[in-house]
C-alpha atoms as a PDB file:
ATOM      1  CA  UNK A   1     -13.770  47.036 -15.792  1.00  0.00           C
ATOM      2  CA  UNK A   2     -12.695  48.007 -19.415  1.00  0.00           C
ATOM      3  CA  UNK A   3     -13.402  46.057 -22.884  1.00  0.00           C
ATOM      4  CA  UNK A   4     -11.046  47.684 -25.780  1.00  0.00           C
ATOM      5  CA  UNK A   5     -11.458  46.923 -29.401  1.00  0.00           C
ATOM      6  CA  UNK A   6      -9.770  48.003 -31.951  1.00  0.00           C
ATOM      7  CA  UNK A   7     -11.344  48.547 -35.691  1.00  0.00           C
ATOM      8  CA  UNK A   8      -9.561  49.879 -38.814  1.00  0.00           C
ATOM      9  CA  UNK A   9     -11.318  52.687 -40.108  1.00  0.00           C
ATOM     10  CA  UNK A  10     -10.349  55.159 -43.285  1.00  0.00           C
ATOM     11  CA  UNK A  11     -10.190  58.921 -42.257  1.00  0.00           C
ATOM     12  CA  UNK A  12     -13.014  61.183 -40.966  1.00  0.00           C
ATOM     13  CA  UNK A  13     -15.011  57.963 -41.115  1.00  0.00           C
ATOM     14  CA  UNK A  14     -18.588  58.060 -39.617  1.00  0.00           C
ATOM     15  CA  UNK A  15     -18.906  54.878 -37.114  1.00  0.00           C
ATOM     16  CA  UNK A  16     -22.078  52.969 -35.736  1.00  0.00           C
ATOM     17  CA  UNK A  17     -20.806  51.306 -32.316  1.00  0.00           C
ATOM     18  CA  UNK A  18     -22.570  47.723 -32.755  1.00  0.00           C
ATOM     19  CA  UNK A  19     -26.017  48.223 -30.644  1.00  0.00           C
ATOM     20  CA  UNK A  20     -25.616  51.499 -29.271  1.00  0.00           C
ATOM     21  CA  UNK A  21     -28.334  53.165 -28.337  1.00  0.00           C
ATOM     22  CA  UNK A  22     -26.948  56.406 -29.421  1.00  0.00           C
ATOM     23  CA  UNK A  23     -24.247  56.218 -32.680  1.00  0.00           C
ATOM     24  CA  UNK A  24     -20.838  57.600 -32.162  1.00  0.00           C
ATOM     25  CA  UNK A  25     -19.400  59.751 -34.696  1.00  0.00           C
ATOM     26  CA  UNK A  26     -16.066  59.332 -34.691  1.00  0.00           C
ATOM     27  CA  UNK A  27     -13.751  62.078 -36.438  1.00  0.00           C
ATOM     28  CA  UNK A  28     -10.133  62.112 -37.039  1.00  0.00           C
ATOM     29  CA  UNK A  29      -8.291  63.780 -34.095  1.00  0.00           C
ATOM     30  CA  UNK A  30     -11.421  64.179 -32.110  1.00  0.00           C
ATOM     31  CA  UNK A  31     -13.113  62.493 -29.010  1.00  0.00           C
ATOM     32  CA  UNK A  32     -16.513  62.074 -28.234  1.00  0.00           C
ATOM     33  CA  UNK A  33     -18.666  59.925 -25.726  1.00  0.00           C
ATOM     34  CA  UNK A  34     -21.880  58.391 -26.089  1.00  0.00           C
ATOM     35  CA  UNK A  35     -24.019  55.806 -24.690  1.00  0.00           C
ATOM     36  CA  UNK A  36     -24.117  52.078 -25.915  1.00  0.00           C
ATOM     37  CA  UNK A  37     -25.959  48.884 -24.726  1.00  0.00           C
ATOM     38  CA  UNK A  38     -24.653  46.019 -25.281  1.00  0.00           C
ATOM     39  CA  UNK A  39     -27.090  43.306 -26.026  1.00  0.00           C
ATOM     40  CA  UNK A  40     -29.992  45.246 -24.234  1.00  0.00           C
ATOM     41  CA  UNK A  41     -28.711  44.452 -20.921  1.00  0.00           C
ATOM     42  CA  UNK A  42     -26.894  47.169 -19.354  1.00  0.00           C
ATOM     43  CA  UNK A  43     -25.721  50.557 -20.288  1.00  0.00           C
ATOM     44  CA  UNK A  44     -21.780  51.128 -20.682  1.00  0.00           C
ATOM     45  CA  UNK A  45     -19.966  55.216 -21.104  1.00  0.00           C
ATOM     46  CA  UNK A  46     -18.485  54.811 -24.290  1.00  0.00           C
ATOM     47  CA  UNK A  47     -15.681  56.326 -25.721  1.00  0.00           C
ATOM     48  CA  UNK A  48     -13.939  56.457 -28.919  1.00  0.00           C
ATOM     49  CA  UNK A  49     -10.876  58.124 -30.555  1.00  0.00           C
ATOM     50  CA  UNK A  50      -9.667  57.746 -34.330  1.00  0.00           C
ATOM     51  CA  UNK A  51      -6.124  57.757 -34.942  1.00  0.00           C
ATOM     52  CA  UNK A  52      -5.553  59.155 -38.205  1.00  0.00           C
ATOM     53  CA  UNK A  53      -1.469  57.745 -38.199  1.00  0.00           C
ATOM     54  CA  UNK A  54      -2.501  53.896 -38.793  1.00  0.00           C
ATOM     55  CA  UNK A  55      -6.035  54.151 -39.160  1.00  0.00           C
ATOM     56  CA  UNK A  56      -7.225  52.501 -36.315  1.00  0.00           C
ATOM     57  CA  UNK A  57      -9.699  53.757 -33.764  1.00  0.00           C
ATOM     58  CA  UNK A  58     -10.049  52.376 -30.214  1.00  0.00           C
ATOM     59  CA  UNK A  59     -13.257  52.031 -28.469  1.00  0.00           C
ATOM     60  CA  UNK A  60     -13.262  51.739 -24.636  1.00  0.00           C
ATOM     61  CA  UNK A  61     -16.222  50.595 -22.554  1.00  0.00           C
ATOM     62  CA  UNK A  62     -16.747  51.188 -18.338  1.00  0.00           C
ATOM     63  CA  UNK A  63     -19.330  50.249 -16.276  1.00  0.00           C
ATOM     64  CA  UNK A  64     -20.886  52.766 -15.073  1.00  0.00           C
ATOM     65  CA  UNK A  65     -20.880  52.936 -11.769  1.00  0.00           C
ATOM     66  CA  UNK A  66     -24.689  52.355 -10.201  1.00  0.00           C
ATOM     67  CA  UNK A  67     -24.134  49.092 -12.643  1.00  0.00           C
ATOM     68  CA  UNK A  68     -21.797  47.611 -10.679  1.00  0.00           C
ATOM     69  CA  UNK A  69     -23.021  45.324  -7.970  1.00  0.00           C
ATOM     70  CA  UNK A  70     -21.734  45.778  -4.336  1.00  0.00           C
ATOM     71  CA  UNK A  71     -19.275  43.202  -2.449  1.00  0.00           C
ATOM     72  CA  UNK A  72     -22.062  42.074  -0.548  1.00  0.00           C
ATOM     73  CA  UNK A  73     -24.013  41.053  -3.606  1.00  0.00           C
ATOM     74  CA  UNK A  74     -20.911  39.792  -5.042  1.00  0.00           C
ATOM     75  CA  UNK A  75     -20.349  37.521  -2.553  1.00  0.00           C
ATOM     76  CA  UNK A  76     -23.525  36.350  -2.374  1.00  0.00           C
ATOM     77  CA  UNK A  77     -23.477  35.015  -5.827  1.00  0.00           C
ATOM     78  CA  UNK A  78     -20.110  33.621  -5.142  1.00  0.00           C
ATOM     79  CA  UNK A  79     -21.750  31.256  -2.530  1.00  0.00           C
ATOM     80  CA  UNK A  80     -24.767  30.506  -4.258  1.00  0.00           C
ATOM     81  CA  UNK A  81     -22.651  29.072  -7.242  1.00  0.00           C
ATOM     82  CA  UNK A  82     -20.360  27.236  -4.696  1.00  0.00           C
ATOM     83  CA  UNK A  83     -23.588  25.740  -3.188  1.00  0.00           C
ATOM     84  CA  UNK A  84     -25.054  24.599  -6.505  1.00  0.00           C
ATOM     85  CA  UNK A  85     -21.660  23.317  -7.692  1.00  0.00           C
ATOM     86  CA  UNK A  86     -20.767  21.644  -4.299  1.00  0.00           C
ATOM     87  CA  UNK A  87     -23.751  18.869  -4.473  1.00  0.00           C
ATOM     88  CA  UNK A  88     -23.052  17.338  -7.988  1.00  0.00           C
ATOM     89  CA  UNK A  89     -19.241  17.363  -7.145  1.00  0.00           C
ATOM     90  CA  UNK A  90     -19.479  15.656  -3.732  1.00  0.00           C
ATOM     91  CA  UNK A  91     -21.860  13.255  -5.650  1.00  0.00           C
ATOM     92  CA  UNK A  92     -19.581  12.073  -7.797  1.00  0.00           C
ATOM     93  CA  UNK A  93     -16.419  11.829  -5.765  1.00  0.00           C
ATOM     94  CA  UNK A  94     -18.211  10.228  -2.403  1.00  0.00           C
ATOM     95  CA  UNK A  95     -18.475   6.338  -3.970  1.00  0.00           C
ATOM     96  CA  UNK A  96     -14.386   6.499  -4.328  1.00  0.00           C
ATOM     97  CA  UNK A  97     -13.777   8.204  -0.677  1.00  0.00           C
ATOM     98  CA  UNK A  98     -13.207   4.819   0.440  1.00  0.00           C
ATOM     99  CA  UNK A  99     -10.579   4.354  -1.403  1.00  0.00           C
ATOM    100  CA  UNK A 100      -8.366   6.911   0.530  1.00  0.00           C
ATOM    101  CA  UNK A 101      -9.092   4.919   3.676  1.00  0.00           C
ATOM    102  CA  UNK A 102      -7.363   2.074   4.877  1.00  0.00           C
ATOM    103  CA  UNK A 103      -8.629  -1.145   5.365  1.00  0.00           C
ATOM    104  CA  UNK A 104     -10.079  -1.344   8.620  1.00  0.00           C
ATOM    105  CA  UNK A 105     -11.349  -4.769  10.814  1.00  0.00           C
ATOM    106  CA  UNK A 106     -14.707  -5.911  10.760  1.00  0.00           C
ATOM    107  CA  UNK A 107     -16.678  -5.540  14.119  1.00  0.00           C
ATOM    108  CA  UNK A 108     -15.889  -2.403  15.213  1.00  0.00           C
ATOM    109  CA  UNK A 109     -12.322  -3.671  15.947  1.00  0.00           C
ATOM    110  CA  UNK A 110     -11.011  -0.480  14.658  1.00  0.00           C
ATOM    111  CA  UNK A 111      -7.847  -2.589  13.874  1.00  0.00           C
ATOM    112  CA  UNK A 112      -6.124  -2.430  10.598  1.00  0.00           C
ATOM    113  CA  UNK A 113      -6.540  -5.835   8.945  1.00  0.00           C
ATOM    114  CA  UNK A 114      -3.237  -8.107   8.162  1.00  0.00           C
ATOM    115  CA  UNK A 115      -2.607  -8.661   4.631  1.00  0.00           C
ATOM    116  CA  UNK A 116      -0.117 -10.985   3.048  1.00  0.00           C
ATOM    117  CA  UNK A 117       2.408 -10.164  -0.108  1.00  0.00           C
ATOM    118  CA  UNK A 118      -0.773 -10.881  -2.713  1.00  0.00           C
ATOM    119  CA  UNK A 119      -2.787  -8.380  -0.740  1.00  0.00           C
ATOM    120  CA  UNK A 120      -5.574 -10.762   0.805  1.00  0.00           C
ATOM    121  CA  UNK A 121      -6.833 -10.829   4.207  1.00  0.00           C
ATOM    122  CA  UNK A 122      -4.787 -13.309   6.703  1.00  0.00           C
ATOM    123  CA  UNK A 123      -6.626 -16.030   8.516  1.00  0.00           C
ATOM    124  CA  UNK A 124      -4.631 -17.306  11.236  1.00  0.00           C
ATOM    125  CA  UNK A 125      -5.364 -21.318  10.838  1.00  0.00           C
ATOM    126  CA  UNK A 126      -3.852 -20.710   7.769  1.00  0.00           C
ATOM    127  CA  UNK A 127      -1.034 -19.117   8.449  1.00  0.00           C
ATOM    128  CA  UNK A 128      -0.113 -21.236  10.919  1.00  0.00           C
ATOM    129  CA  UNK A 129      -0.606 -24.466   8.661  1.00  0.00           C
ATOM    130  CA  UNK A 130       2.405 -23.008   6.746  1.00  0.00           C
ATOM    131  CA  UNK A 131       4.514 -21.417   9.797  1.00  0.00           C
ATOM    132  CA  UNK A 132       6.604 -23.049  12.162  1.00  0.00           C
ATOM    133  CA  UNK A 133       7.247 -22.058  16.149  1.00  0.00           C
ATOM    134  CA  UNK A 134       9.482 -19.641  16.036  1.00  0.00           C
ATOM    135  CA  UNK A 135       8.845 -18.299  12.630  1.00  0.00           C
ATOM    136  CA  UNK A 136       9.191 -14.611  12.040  1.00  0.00           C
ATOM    137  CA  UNK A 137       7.138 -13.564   8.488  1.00  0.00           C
ATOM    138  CA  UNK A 138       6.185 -10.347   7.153  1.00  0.00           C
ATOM    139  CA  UNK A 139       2.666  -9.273   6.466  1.00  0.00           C
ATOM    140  CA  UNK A 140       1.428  -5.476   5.324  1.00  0.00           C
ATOM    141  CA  UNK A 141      -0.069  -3.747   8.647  1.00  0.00           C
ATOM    142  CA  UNK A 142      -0.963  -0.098  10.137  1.00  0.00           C
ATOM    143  CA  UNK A 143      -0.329   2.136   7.452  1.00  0.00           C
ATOM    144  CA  UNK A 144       1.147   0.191   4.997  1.00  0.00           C
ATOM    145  CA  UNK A 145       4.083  -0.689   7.236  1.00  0.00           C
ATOM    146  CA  UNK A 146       5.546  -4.196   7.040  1.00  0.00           C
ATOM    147  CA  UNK A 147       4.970  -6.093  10.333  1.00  0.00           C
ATOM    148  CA  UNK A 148       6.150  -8.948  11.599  1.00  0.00           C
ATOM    149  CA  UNK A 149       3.976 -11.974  13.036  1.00  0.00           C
ATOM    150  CA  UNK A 150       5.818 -14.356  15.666  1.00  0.00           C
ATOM    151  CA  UNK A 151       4.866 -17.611  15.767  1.00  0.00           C
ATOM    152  CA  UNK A 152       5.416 -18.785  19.461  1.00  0.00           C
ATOM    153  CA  UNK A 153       7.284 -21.914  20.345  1.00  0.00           C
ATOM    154  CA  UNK A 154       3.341 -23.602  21.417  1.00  0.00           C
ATOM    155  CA  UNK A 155       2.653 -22.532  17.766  1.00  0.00           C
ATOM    156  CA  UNK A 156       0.391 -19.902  18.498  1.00  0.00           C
ATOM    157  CA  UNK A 157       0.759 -16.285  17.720  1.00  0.00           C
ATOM    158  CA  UNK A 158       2.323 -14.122  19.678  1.00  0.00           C
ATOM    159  CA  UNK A 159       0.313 -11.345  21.118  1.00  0.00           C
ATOM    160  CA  UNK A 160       2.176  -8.551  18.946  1.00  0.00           C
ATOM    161  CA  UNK A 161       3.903  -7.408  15.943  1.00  0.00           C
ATOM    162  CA  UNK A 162       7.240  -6.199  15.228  1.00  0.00           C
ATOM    163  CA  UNK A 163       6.734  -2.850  12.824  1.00  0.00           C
ATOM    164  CA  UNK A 164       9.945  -3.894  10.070  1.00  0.00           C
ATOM    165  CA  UNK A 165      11.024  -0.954   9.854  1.00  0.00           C
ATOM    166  CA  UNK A 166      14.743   0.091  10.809  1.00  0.00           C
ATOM    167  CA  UNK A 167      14.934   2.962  13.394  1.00  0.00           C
ATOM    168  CA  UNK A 168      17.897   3.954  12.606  1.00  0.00           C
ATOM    169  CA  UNK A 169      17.913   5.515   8.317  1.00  0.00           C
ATOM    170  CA  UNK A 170      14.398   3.566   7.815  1.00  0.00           C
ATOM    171  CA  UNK A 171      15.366   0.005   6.331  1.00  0.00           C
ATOM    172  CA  UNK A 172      13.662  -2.840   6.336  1.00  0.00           C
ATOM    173  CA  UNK A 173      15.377  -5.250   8.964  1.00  0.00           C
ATOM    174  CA  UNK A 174      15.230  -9.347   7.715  1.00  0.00           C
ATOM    175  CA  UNK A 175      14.681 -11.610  10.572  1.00  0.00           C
ATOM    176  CA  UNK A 176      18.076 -13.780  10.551  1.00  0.00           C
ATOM    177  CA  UNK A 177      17.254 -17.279  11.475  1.00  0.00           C
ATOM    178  CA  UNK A 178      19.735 -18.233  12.374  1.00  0.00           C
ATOM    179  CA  UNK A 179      21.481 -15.793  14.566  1.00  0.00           C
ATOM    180  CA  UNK A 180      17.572 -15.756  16.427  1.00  0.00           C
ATOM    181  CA  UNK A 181      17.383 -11.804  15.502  1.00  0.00           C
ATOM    182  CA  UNK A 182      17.012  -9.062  13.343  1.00  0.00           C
ATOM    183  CA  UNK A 183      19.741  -7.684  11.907  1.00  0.00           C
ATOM    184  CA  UNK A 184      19.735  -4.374   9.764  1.00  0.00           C
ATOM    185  CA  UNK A 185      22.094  -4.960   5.996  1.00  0.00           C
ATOM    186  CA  UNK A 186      22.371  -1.012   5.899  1.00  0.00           C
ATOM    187  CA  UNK A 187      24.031  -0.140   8.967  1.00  0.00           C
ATOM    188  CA  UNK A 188      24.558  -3.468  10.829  1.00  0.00           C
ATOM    189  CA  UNK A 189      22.075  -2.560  13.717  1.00  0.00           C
ATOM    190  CA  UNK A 190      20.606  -5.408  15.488  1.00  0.00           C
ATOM    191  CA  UNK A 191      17.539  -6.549  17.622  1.00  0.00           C
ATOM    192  CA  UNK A 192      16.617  -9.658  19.589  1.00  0.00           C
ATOM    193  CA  UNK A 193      13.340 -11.746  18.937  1.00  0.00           C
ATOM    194  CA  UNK A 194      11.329  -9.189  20.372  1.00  0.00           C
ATOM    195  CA  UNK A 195      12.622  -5.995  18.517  1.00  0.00           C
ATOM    196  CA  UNK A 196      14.356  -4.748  21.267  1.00  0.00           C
ATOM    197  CA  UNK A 197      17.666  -3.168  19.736  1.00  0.00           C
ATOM    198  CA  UNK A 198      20.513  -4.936  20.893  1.00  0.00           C
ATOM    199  CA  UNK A 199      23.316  -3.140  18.741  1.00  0.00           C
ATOM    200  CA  UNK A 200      23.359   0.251  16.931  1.00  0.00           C
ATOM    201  CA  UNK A 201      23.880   2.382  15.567  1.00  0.00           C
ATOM    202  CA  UNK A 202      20.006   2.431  15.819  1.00  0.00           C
ATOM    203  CA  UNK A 203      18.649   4.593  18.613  1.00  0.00           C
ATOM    204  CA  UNK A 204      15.681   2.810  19.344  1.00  0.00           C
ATOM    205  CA  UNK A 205      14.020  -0.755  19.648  1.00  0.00           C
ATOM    206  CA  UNK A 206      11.628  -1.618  16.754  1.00  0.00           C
ATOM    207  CA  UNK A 207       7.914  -0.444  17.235  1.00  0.00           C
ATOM    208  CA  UNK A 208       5.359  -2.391  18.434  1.00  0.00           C
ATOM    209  CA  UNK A 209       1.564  -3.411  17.549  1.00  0.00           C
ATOM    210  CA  UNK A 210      -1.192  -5.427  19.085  1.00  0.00           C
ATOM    211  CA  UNK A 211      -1.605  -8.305  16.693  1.00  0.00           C
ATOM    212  CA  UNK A 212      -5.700  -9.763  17.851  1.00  0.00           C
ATOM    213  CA  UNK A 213      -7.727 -12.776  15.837  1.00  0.00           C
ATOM    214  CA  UNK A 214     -10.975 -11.763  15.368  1.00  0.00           C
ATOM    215  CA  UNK A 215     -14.092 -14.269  15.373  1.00  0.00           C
ATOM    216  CA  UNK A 216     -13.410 -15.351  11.900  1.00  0.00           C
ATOM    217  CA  UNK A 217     -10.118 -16.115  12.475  1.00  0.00           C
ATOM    218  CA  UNK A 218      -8.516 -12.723  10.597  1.00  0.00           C
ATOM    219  CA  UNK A 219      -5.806 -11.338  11.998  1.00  0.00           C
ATOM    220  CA  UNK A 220      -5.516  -7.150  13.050  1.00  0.00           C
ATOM    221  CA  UNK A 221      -2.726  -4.898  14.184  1.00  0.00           C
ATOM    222  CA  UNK A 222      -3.942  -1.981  16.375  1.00  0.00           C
ATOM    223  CA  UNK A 223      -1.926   0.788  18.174  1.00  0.00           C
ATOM    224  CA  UNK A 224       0.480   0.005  20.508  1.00  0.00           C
ATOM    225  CA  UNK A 225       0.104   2.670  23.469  1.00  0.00           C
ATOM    226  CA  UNK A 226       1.189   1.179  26.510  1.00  0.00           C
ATOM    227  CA  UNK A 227       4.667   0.962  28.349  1.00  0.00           C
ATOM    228  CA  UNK A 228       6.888  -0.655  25.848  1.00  0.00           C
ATOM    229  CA  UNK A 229       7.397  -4.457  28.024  1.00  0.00           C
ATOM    230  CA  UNK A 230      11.008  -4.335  27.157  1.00  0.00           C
ATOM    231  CA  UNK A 231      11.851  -1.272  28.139  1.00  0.00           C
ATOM    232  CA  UNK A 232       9.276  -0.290  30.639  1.00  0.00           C
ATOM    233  CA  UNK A 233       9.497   2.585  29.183  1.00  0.00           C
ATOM    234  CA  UNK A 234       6.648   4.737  26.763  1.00  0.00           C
ATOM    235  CA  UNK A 235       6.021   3.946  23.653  1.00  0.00           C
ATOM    236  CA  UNK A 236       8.213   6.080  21.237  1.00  0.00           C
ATOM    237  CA  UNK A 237       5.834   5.446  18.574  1.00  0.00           C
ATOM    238  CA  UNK A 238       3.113   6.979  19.656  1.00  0.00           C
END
């Protein structure tokens, strides 16, 4: 490690090197070495030179080397810092860890709780006060993704949700009343009631999620991870 300063000094000047121990004498053209502590703390090889041409005069410091501490103690200190700093920081940032979760059900569900477009909680008496059998609406599910809840033709909910999202470039796919499907404006692809993909040029039938009321009456997606029913085949999904 070196520290350099530079000082302008007239010609065949005699120097005192801050707190040295020793004083260095520094003539023009000539080098000599001394020994300087710098604030009483540890002792650094000193040398200086004068440079007559612009009057300057350079002094270099270097640990010496039984001063420098090893890599063990090194990184010793480097983890007892990290420890101290580690508590305070994790203090501070744990209340808002929460915040990077998402919402999950009450009860030990381990759903992910329904939420309509003003970002509140659905409660499925409500919902179904305000949609019909056969209705097909929207509500924010498993990660964020727009799902759809069917309302059966008994008026209750069906037993799953349609995940919105196009499998083909990643639209969102309106439910078309009137043709009884979804039906893609990007591409043109189509799926029946259920999501199953009836027309490309998507690959693949919409994704699926368990849609389940809990005791007070809020609705929860979870993962769908069993044989796709209209397919009979896996889940893609998952």
């Amino acid at each position: 490690m070196a520290f350099v300063n530079t000082v302008p000094v007239a010609s065949s000047a005699n120097i005192q090197a801050g707190t040295s121990s020793k004083a260095c004498r520094v003539l023009a053209q000539k080098e000599i070495f001394g020994t300087q502590k710098l604030g009483g703390f540890r002792s650094f090889a000193v040398k200086a030179k004068a440079v007559e041409n612009n009057k300057t005069f350079h002094v270099e410091n270097s640990a010496a080397a039984d001063e420098v501490p090893d890599m063990a103690k090194r990184n010793t200190m480097n983890l007892l810092l990290l420890g101290a700093l580690s508590g305070p920081v994790l203090g501070v940032l744990g209340p808002y860890a929460g915040f990077l979760v998402p919402p999950r059900a009450a009860g030990g569900s381990g759903g992910t709780v329904a939420k309509d477009a003003a970002g509140n909680d659905i409660k499925a008496p409500r919902w179904l006060e305000t949609h019909k059998p056969g209705d097909h609406s929207l509500a924010q599910g498993i990660k964020g993704d727009a799902y759809y809840i069917v309302v059966k033709e008994d008026g209750t909910l069906e037993e799953y949700g349609i995940n919105a999202v196009c499998t083909h470039l990643g639209c969102v796919v309106p439910w078309n009343a009137n043709e009884k499907k979804f039906i893609c404006p990007c591409h043109g692809s189509q799926y029946d009631k259920t999501g199953k993909v009836v027309r490309g040029p998507a690959p693949l039938s919409l994704a699926l999620a368990h849609l389940n009321v809990l005791e007070d009456d809020t609705i929860v997606f979870d993962q769908w991870k069993e044989t796709d029913f209209r397919t009979g085949e896996k889940p893609w999904w998952s």
